[in-house]
PDB file of N, CA and C in Angstrom:
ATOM      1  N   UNK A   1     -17.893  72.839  39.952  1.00  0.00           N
ATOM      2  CA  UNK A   1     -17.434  71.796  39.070  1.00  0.00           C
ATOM      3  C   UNK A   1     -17.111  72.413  37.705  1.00  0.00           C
ATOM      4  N   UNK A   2     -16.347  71.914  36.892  1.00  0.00           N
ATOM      5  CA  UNK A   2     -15.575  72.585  36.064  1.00  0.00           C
ATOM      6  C   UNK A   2     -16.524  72.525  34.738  1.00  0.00           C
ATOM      7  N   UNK A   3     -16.901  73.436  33.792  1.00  0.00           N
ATOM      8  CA  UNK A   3     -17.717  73.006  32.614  1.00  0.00           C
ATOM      9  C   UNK A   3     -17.336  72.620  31.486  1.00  0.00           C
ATOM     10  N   UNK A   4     -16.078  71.831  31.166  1.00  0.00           N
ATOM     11  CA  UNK A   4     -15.881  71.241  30.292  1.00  0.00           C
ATOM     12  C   UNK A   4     -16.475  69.818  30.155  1.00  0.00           C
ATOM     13  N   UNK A   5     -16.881  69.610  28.855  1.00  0.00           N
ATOM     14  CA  UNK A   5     -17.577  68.170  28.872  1.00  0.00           C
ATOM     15  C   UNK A   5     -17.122  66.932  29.532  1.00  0.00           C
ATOM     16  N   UNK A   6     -18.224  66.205  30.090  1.00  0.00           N
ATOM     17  CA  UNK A   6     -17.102  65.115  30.947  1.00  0.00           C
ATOM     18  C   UNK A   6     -16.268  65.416  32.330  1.00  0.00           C
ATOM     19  N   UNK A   7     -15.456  66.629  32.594  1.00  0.00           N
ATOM     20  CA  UNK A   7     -14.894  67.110  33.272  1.00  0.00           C
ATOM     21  C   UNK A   7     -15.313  67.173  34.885  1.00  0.00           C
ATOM     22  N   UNK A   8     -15.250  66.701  36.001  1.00  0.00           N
ATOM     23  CA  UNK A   8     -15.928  66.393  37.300  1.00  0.00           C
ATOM     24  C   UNK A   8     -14.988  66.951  38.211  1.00  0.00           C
ATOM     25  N   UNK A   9     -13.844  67.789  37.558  1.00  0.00           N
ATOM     26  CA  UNK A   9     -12.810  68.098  38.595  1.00  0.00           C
ATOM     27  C   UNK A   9     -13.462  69.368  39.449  1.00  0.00           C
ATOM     28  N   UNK A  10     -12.669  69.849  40.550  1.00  0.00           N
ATOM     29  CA  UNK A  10     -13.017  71.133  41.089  1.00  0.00           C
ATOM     30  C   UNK A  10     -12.921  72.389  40.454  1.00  0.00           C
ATOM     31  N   UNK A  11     -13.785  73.348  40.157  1.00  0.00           N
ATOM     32  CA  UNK A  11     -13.391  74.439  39.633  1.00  0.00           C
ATOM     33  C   UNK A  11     -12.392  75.226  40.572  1.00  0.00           C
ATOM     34  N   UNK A  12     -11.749  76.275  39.617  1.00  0.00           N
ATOM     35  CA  UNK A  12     -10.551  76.798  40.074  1.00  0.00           C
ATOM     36  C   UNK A  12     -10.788  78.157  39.703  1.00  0.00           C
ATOM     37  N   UNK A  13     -11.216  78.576  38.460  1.00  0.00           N
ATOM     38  CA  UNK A  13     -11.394  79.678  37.676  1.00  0.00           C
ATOM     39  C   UNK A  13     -12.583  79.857  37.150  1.00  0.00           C
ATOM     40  N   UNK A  14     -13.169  81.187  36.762  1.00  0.00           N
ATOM     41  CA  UNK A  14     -14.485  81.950  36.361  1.00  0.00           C
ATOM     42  C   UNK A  14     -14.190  82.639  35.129  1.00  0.00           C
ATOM     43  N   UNK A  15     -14.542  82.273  33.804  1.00  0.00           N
ATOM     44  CA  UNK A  15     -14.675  82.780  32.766  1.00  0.00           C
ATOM     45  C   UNK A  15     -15.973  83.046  32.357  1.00  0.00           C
ATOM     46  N   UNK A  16     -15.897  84.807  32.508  1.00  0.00           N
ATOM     47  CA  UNK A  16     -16.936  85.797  32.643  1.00  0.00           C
ATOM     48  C   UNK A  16     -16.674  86.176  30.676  1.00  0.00           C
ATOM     49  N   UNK A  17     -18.247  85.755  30.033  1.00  0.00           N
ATOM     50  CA  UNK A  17     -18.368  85.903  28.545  1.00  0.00           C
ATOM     51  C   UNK A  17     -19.756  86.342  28.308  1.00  0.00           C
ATOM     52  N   UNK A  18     -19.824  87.049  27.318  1.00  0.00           N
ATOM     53  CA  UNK A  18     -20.914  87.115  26.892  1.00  0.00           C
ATOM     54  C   UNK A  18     -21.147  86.962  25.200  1.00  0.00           C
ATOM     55  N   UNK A  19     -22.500  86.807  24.795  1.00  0.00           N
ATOM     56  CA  UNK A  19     -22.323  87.024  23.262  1.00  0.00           C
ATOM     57  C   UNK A  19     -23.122  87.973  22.842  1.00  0.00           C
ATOM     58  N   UNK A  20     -22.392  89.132  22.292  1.00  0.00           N
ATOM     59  CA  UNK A  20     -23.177  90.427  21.596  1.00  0.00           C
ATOM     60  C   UNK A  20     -24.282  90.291  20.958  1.00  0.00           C
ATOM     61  N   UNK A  21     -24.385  89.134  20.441  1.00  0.00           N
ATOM     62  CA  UNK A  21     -25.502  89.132  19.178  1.00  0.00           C
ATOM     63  C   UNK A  21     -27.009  88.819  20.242  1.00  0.00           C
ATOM     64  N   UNK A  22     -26.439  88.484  21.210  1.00  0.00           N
ATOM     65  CA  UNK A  22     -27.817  88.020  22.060  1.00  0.00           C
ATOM     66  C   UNK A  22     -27.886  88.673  23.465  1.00  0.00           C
ATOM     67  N   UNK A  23     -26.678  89.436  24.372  1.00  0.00           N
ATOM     68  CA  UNK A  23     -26.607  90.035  25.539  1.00  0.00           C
ATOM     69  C   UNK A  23     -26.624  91.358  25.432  1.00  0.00           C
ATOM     70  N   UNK A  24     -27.280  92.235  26.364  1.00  0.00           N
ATOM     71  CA  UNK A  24     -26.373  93.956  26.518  1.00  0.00           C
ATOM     72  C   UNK A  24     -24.615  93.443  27.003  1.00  0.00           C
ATOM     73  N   UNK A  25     -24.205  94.595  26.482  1.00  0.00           N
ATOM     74  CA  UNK A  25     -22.303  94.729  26.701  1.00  0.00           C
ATOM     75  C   UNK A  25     -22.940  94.350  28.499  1.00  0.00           C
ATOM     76  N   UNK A  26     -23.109  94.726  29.219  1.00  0.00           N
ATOM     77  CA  UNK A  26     -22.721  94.429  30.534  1.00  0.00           C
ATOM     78  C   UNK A  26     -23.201  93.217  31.461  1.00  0.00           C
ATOM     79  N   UNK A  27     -23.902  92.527  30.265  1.00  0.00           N
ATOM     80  CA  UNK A  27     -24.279  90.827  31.014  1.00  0.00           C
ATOM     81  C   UNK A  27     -23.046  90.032  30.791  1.00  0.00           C
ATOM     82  N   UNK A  28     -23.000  89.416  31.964  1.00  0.00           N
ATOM     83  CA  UNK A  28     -22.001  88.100  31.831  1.00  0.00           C
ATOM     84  C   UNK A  28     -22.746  86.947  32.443  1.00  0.00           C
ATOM     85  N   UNK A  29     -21.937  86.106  31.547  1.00  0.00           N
ATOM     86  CA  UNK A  29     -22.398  84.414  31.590  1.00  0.00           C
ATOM     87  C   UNK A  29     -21.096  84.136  32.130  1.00  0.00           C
ATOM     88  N   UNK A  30     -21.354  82.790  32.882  1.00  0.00           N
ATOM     89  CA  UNK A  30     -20.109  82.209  33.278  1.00  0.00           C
ATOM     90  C   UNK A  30     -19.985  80.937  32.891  1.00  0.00           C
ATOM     91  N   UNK A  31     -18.766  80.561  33.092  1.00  0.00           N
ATOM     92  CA  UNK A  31     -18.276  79.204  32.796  1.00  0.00           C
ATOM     93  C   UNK A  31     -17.296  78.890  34.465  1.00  0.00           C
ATOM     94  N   UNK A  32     -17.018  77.807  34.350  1.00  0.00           N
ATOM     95  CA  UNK A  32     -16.160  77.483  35.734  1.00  0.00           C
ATOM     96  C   UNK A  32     -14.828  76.572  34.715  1.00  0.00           C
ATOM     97  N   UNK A  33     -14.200  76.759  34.985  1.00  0.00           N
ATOM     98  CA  UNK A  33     -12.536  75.780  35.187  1.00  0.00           C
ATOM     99  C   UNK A  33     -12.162  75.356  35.957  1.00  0.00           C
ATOM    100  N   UNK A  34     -11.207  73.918  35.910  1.00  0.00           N
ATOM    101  CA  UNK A  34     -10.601  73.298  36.840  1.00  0.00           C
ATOM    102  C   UNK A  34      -9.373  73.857  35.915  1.00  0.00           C
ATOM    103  N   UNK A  35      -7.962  73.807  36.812  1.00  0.00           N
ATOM    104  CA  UNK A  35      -6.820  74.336  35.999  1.00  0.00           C
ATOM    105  C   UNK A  35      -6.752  73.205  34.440  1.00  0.00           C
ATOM    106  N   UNK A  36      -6.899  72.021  34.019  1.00  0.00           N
ATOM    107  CA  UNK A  36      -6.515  71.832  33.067  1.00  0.00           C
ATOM    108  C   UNK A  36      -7.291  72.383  32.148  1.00  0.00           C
ATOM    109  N   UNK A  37      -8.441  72.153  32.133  1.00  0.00           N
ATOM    110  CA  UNK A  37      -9.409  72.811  31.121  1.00  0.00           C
ATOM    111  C   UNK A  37      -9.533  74.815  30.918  1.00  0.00           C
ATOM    112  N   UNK A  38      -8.926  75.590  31.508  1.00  0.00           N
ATOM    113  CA  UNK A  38      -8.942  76.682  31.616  1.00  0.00           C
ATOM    114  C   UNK A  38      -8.611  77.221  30.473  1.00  0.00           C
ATOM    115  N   UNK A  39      -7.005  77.186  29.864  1.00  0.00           N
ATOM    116  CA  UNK A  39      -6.801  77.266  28.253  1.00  0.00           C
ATOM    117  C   UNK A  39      -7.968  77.143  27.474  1.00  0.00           C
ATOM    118  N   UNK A  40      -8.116  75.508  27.365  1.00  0.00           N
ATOM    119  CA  UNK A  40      -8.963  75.626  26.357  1.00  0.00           C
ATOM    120  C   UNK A  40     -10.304  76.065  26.433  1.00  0.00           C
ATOM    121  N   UNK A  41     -11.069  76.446  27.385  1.00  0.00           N
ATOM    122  CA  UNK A  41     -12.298  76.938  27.641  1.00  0.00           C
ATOM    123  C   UNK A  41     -12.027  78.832  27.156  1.00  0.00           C
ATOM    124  N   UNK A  42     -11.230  79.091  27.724  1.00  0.00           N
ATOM    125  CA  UNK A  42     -10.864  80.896  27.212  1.00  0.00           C
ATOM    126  C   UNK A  42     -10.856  81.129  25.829  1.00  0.00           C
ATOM    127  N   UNK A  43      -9.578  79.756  25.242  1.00  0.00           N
ATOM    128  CA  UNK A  43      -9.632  79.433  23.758  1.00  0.00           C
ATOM    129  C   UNK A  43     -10.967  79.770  23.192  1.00  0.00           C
ATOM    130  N   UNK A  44     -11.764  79.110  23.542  1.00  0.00           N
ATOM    131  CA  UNK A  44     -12.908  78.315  22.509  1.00  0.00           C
ATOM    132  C   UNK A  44     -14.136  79.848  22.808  1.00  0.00           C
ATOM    133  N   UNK A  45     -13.811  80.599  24.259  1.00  0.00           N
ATOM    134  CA  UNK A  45     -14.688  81.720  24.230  1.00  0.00           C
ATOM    135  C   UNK A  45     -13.882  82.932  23.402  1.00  0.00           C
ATOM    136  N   UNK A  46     -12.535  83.037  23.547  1.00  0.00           N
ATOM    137  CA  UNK A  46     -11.650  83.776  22.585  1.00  0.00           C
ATOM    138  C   UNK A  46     -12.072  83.909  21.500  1.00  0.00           C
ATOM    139  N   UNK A  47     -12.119  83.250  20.699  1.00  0.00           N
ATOM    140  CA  UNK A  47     -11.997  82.714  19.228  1.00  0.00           C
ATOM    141  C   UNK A  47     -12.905  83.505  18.922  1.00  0.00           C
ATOM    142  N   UNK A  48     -14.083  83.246  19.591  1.00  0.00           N
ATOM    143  CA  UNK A  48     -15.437  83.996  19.063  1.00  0.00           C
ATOM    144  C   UNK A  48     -15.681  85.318  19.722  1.00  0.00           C
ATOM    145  N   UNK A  49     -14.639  85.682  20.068  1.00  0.00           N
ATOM    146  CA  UNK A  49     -14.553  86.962  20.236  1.00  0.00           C
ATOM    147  C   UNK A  49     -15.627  87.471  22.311  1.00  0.00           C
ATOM    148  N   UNK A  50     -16.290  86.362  22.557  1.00  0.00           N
ATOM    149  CA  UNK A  50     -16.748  86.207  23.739  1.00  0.00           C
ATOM    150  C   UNK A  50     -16.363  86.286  24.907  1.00  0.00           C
ATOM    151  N   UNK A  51     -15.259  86.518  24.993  1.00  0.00           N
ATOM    152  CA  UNK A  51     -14.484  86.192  26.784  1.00  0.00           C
ATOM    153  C   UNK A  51     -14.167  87.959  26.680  1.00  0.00           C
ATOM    154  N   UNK A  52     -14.692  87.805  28.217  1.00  0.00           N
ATOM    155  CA  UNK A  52     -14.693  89.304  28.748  1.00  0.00           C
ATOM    156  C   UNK A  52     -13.561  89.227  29.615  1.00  0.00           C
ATOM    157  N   UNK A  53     -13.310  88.307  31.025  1.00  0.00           N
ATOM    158  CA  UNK A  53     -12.874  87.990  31.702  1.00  0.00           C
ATOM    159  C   UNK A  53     -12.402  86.464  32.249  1.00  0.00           C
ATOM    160  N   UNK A  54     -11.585  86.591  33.267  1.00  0.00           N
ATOM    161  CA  UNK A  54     -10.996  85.048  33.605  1.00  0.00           C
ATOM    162  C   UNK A  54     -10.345  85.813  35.013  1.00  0.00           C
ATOM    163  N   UNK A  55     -10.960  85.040  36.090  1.00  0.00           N
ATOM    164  CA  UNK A  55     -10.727  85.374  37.556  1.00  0.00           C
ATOM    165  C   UNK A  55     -10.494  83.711  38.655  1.00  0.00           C
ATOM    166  N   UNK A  56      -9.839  83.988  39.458  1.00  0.00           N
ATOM    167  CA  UNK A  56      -9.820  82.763  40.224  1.00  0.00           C
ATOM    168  C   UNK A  56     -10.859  82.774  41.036  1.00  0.00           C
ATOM    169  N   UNK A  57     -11.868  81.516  40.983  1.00  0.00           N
ATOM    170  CA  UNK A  57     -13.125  80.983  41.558  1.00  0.00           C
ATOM    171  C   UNK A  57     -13.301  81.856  42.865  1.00  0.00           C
ATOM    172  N   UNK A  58     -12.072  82.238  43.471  1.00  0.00           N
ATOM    173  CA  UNK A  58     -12.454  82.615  44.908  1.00  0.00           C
ATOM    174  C   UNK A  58     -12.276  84.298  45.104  1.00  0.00           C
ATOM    175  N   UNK A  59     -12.251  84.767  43.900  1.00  0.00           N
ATOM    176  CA  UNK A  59     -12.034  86.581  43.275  1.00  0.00           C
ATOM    177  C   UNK A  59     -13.359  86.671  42.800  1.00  0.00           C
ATOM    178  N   UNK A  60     -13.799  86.213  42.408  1.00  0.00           N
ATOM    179  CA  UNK A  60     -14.965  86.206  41.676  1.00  0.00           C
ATOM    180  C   UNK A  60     -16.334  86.450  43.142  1.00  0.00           C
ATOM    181  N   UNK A  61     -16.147  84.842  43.808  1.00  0.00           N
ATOM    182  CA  UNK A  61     -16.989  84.798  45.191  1.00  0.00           C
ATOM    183  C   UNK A  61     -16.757  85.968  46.137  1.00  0.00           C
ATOM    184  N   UNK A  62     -15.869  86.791  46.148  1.00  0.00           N
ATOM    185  CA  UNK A  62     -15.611  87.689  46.956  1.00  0.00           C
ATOM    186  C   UNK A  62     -15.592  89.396  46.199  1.00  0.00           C
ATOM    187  N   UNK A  63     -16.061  89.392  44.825  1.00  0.00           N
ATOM    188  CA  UNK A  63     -16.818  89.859  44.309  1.00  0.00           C
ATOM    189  C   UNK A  63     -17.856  90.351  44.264  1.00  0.00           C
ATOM    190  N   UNK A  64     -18.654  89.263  44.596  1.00  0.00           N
ATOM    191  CA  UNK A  64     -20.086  89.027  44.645  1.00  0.00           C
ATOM    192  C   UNK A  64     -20.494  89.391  46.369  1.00  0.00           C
ATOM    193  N   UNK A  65     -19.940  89.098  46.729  1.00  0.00           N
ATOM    194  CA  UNK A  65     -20.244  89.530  48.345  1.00  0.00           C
ATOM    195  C   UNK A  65     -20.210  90.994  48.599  1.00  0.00           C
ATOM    196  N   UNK A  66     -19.394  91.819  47.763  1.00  0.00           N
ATOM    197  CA  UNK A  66     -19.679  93.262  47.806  1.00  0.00           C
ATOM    198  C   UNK A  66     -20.445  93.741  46.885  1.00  0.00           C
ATOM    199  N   UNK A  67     -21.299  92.953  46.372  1.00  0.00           N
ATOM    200  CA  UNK A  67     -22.200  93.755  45.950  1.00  0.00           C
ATOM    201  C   UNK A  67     -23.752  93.500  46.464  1.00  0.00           C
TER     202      UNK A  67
END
């Protein structure tokens, strides 16, 4: 499900972020997107300099299976 507030659509996308002031460089946090909210979720991790990555939901899951 997508993590924009309110938002109940299907996720679509994985925005992989972290924040320096509180993670090592190689932790990631995630967020999920449905396509409308995707912009502005990258936006809002952009800005602050936080977004590492942005992968489609099913790159990500098949990711994770090799490791």
């Amino acid at each position: 499900m997508c993590s924009a507030k309110g938002c109940r659509a299907a996720a679509v996308w994985v925005l992989a972020w972290n924040n320096p002031k509180l993670h090592t460089p190689e932790r990631r946090k995630t967020w999920l997107a449905c396509e409308e909210h995707r912009e502005h979720l990258s936006s809002f991790l952009g800005v602050r300099g936080f977004l590492k990555d942005v992968v489609t939901l099913a790159e990500w899951e098949s990711s994770a299976e090799g490791r």
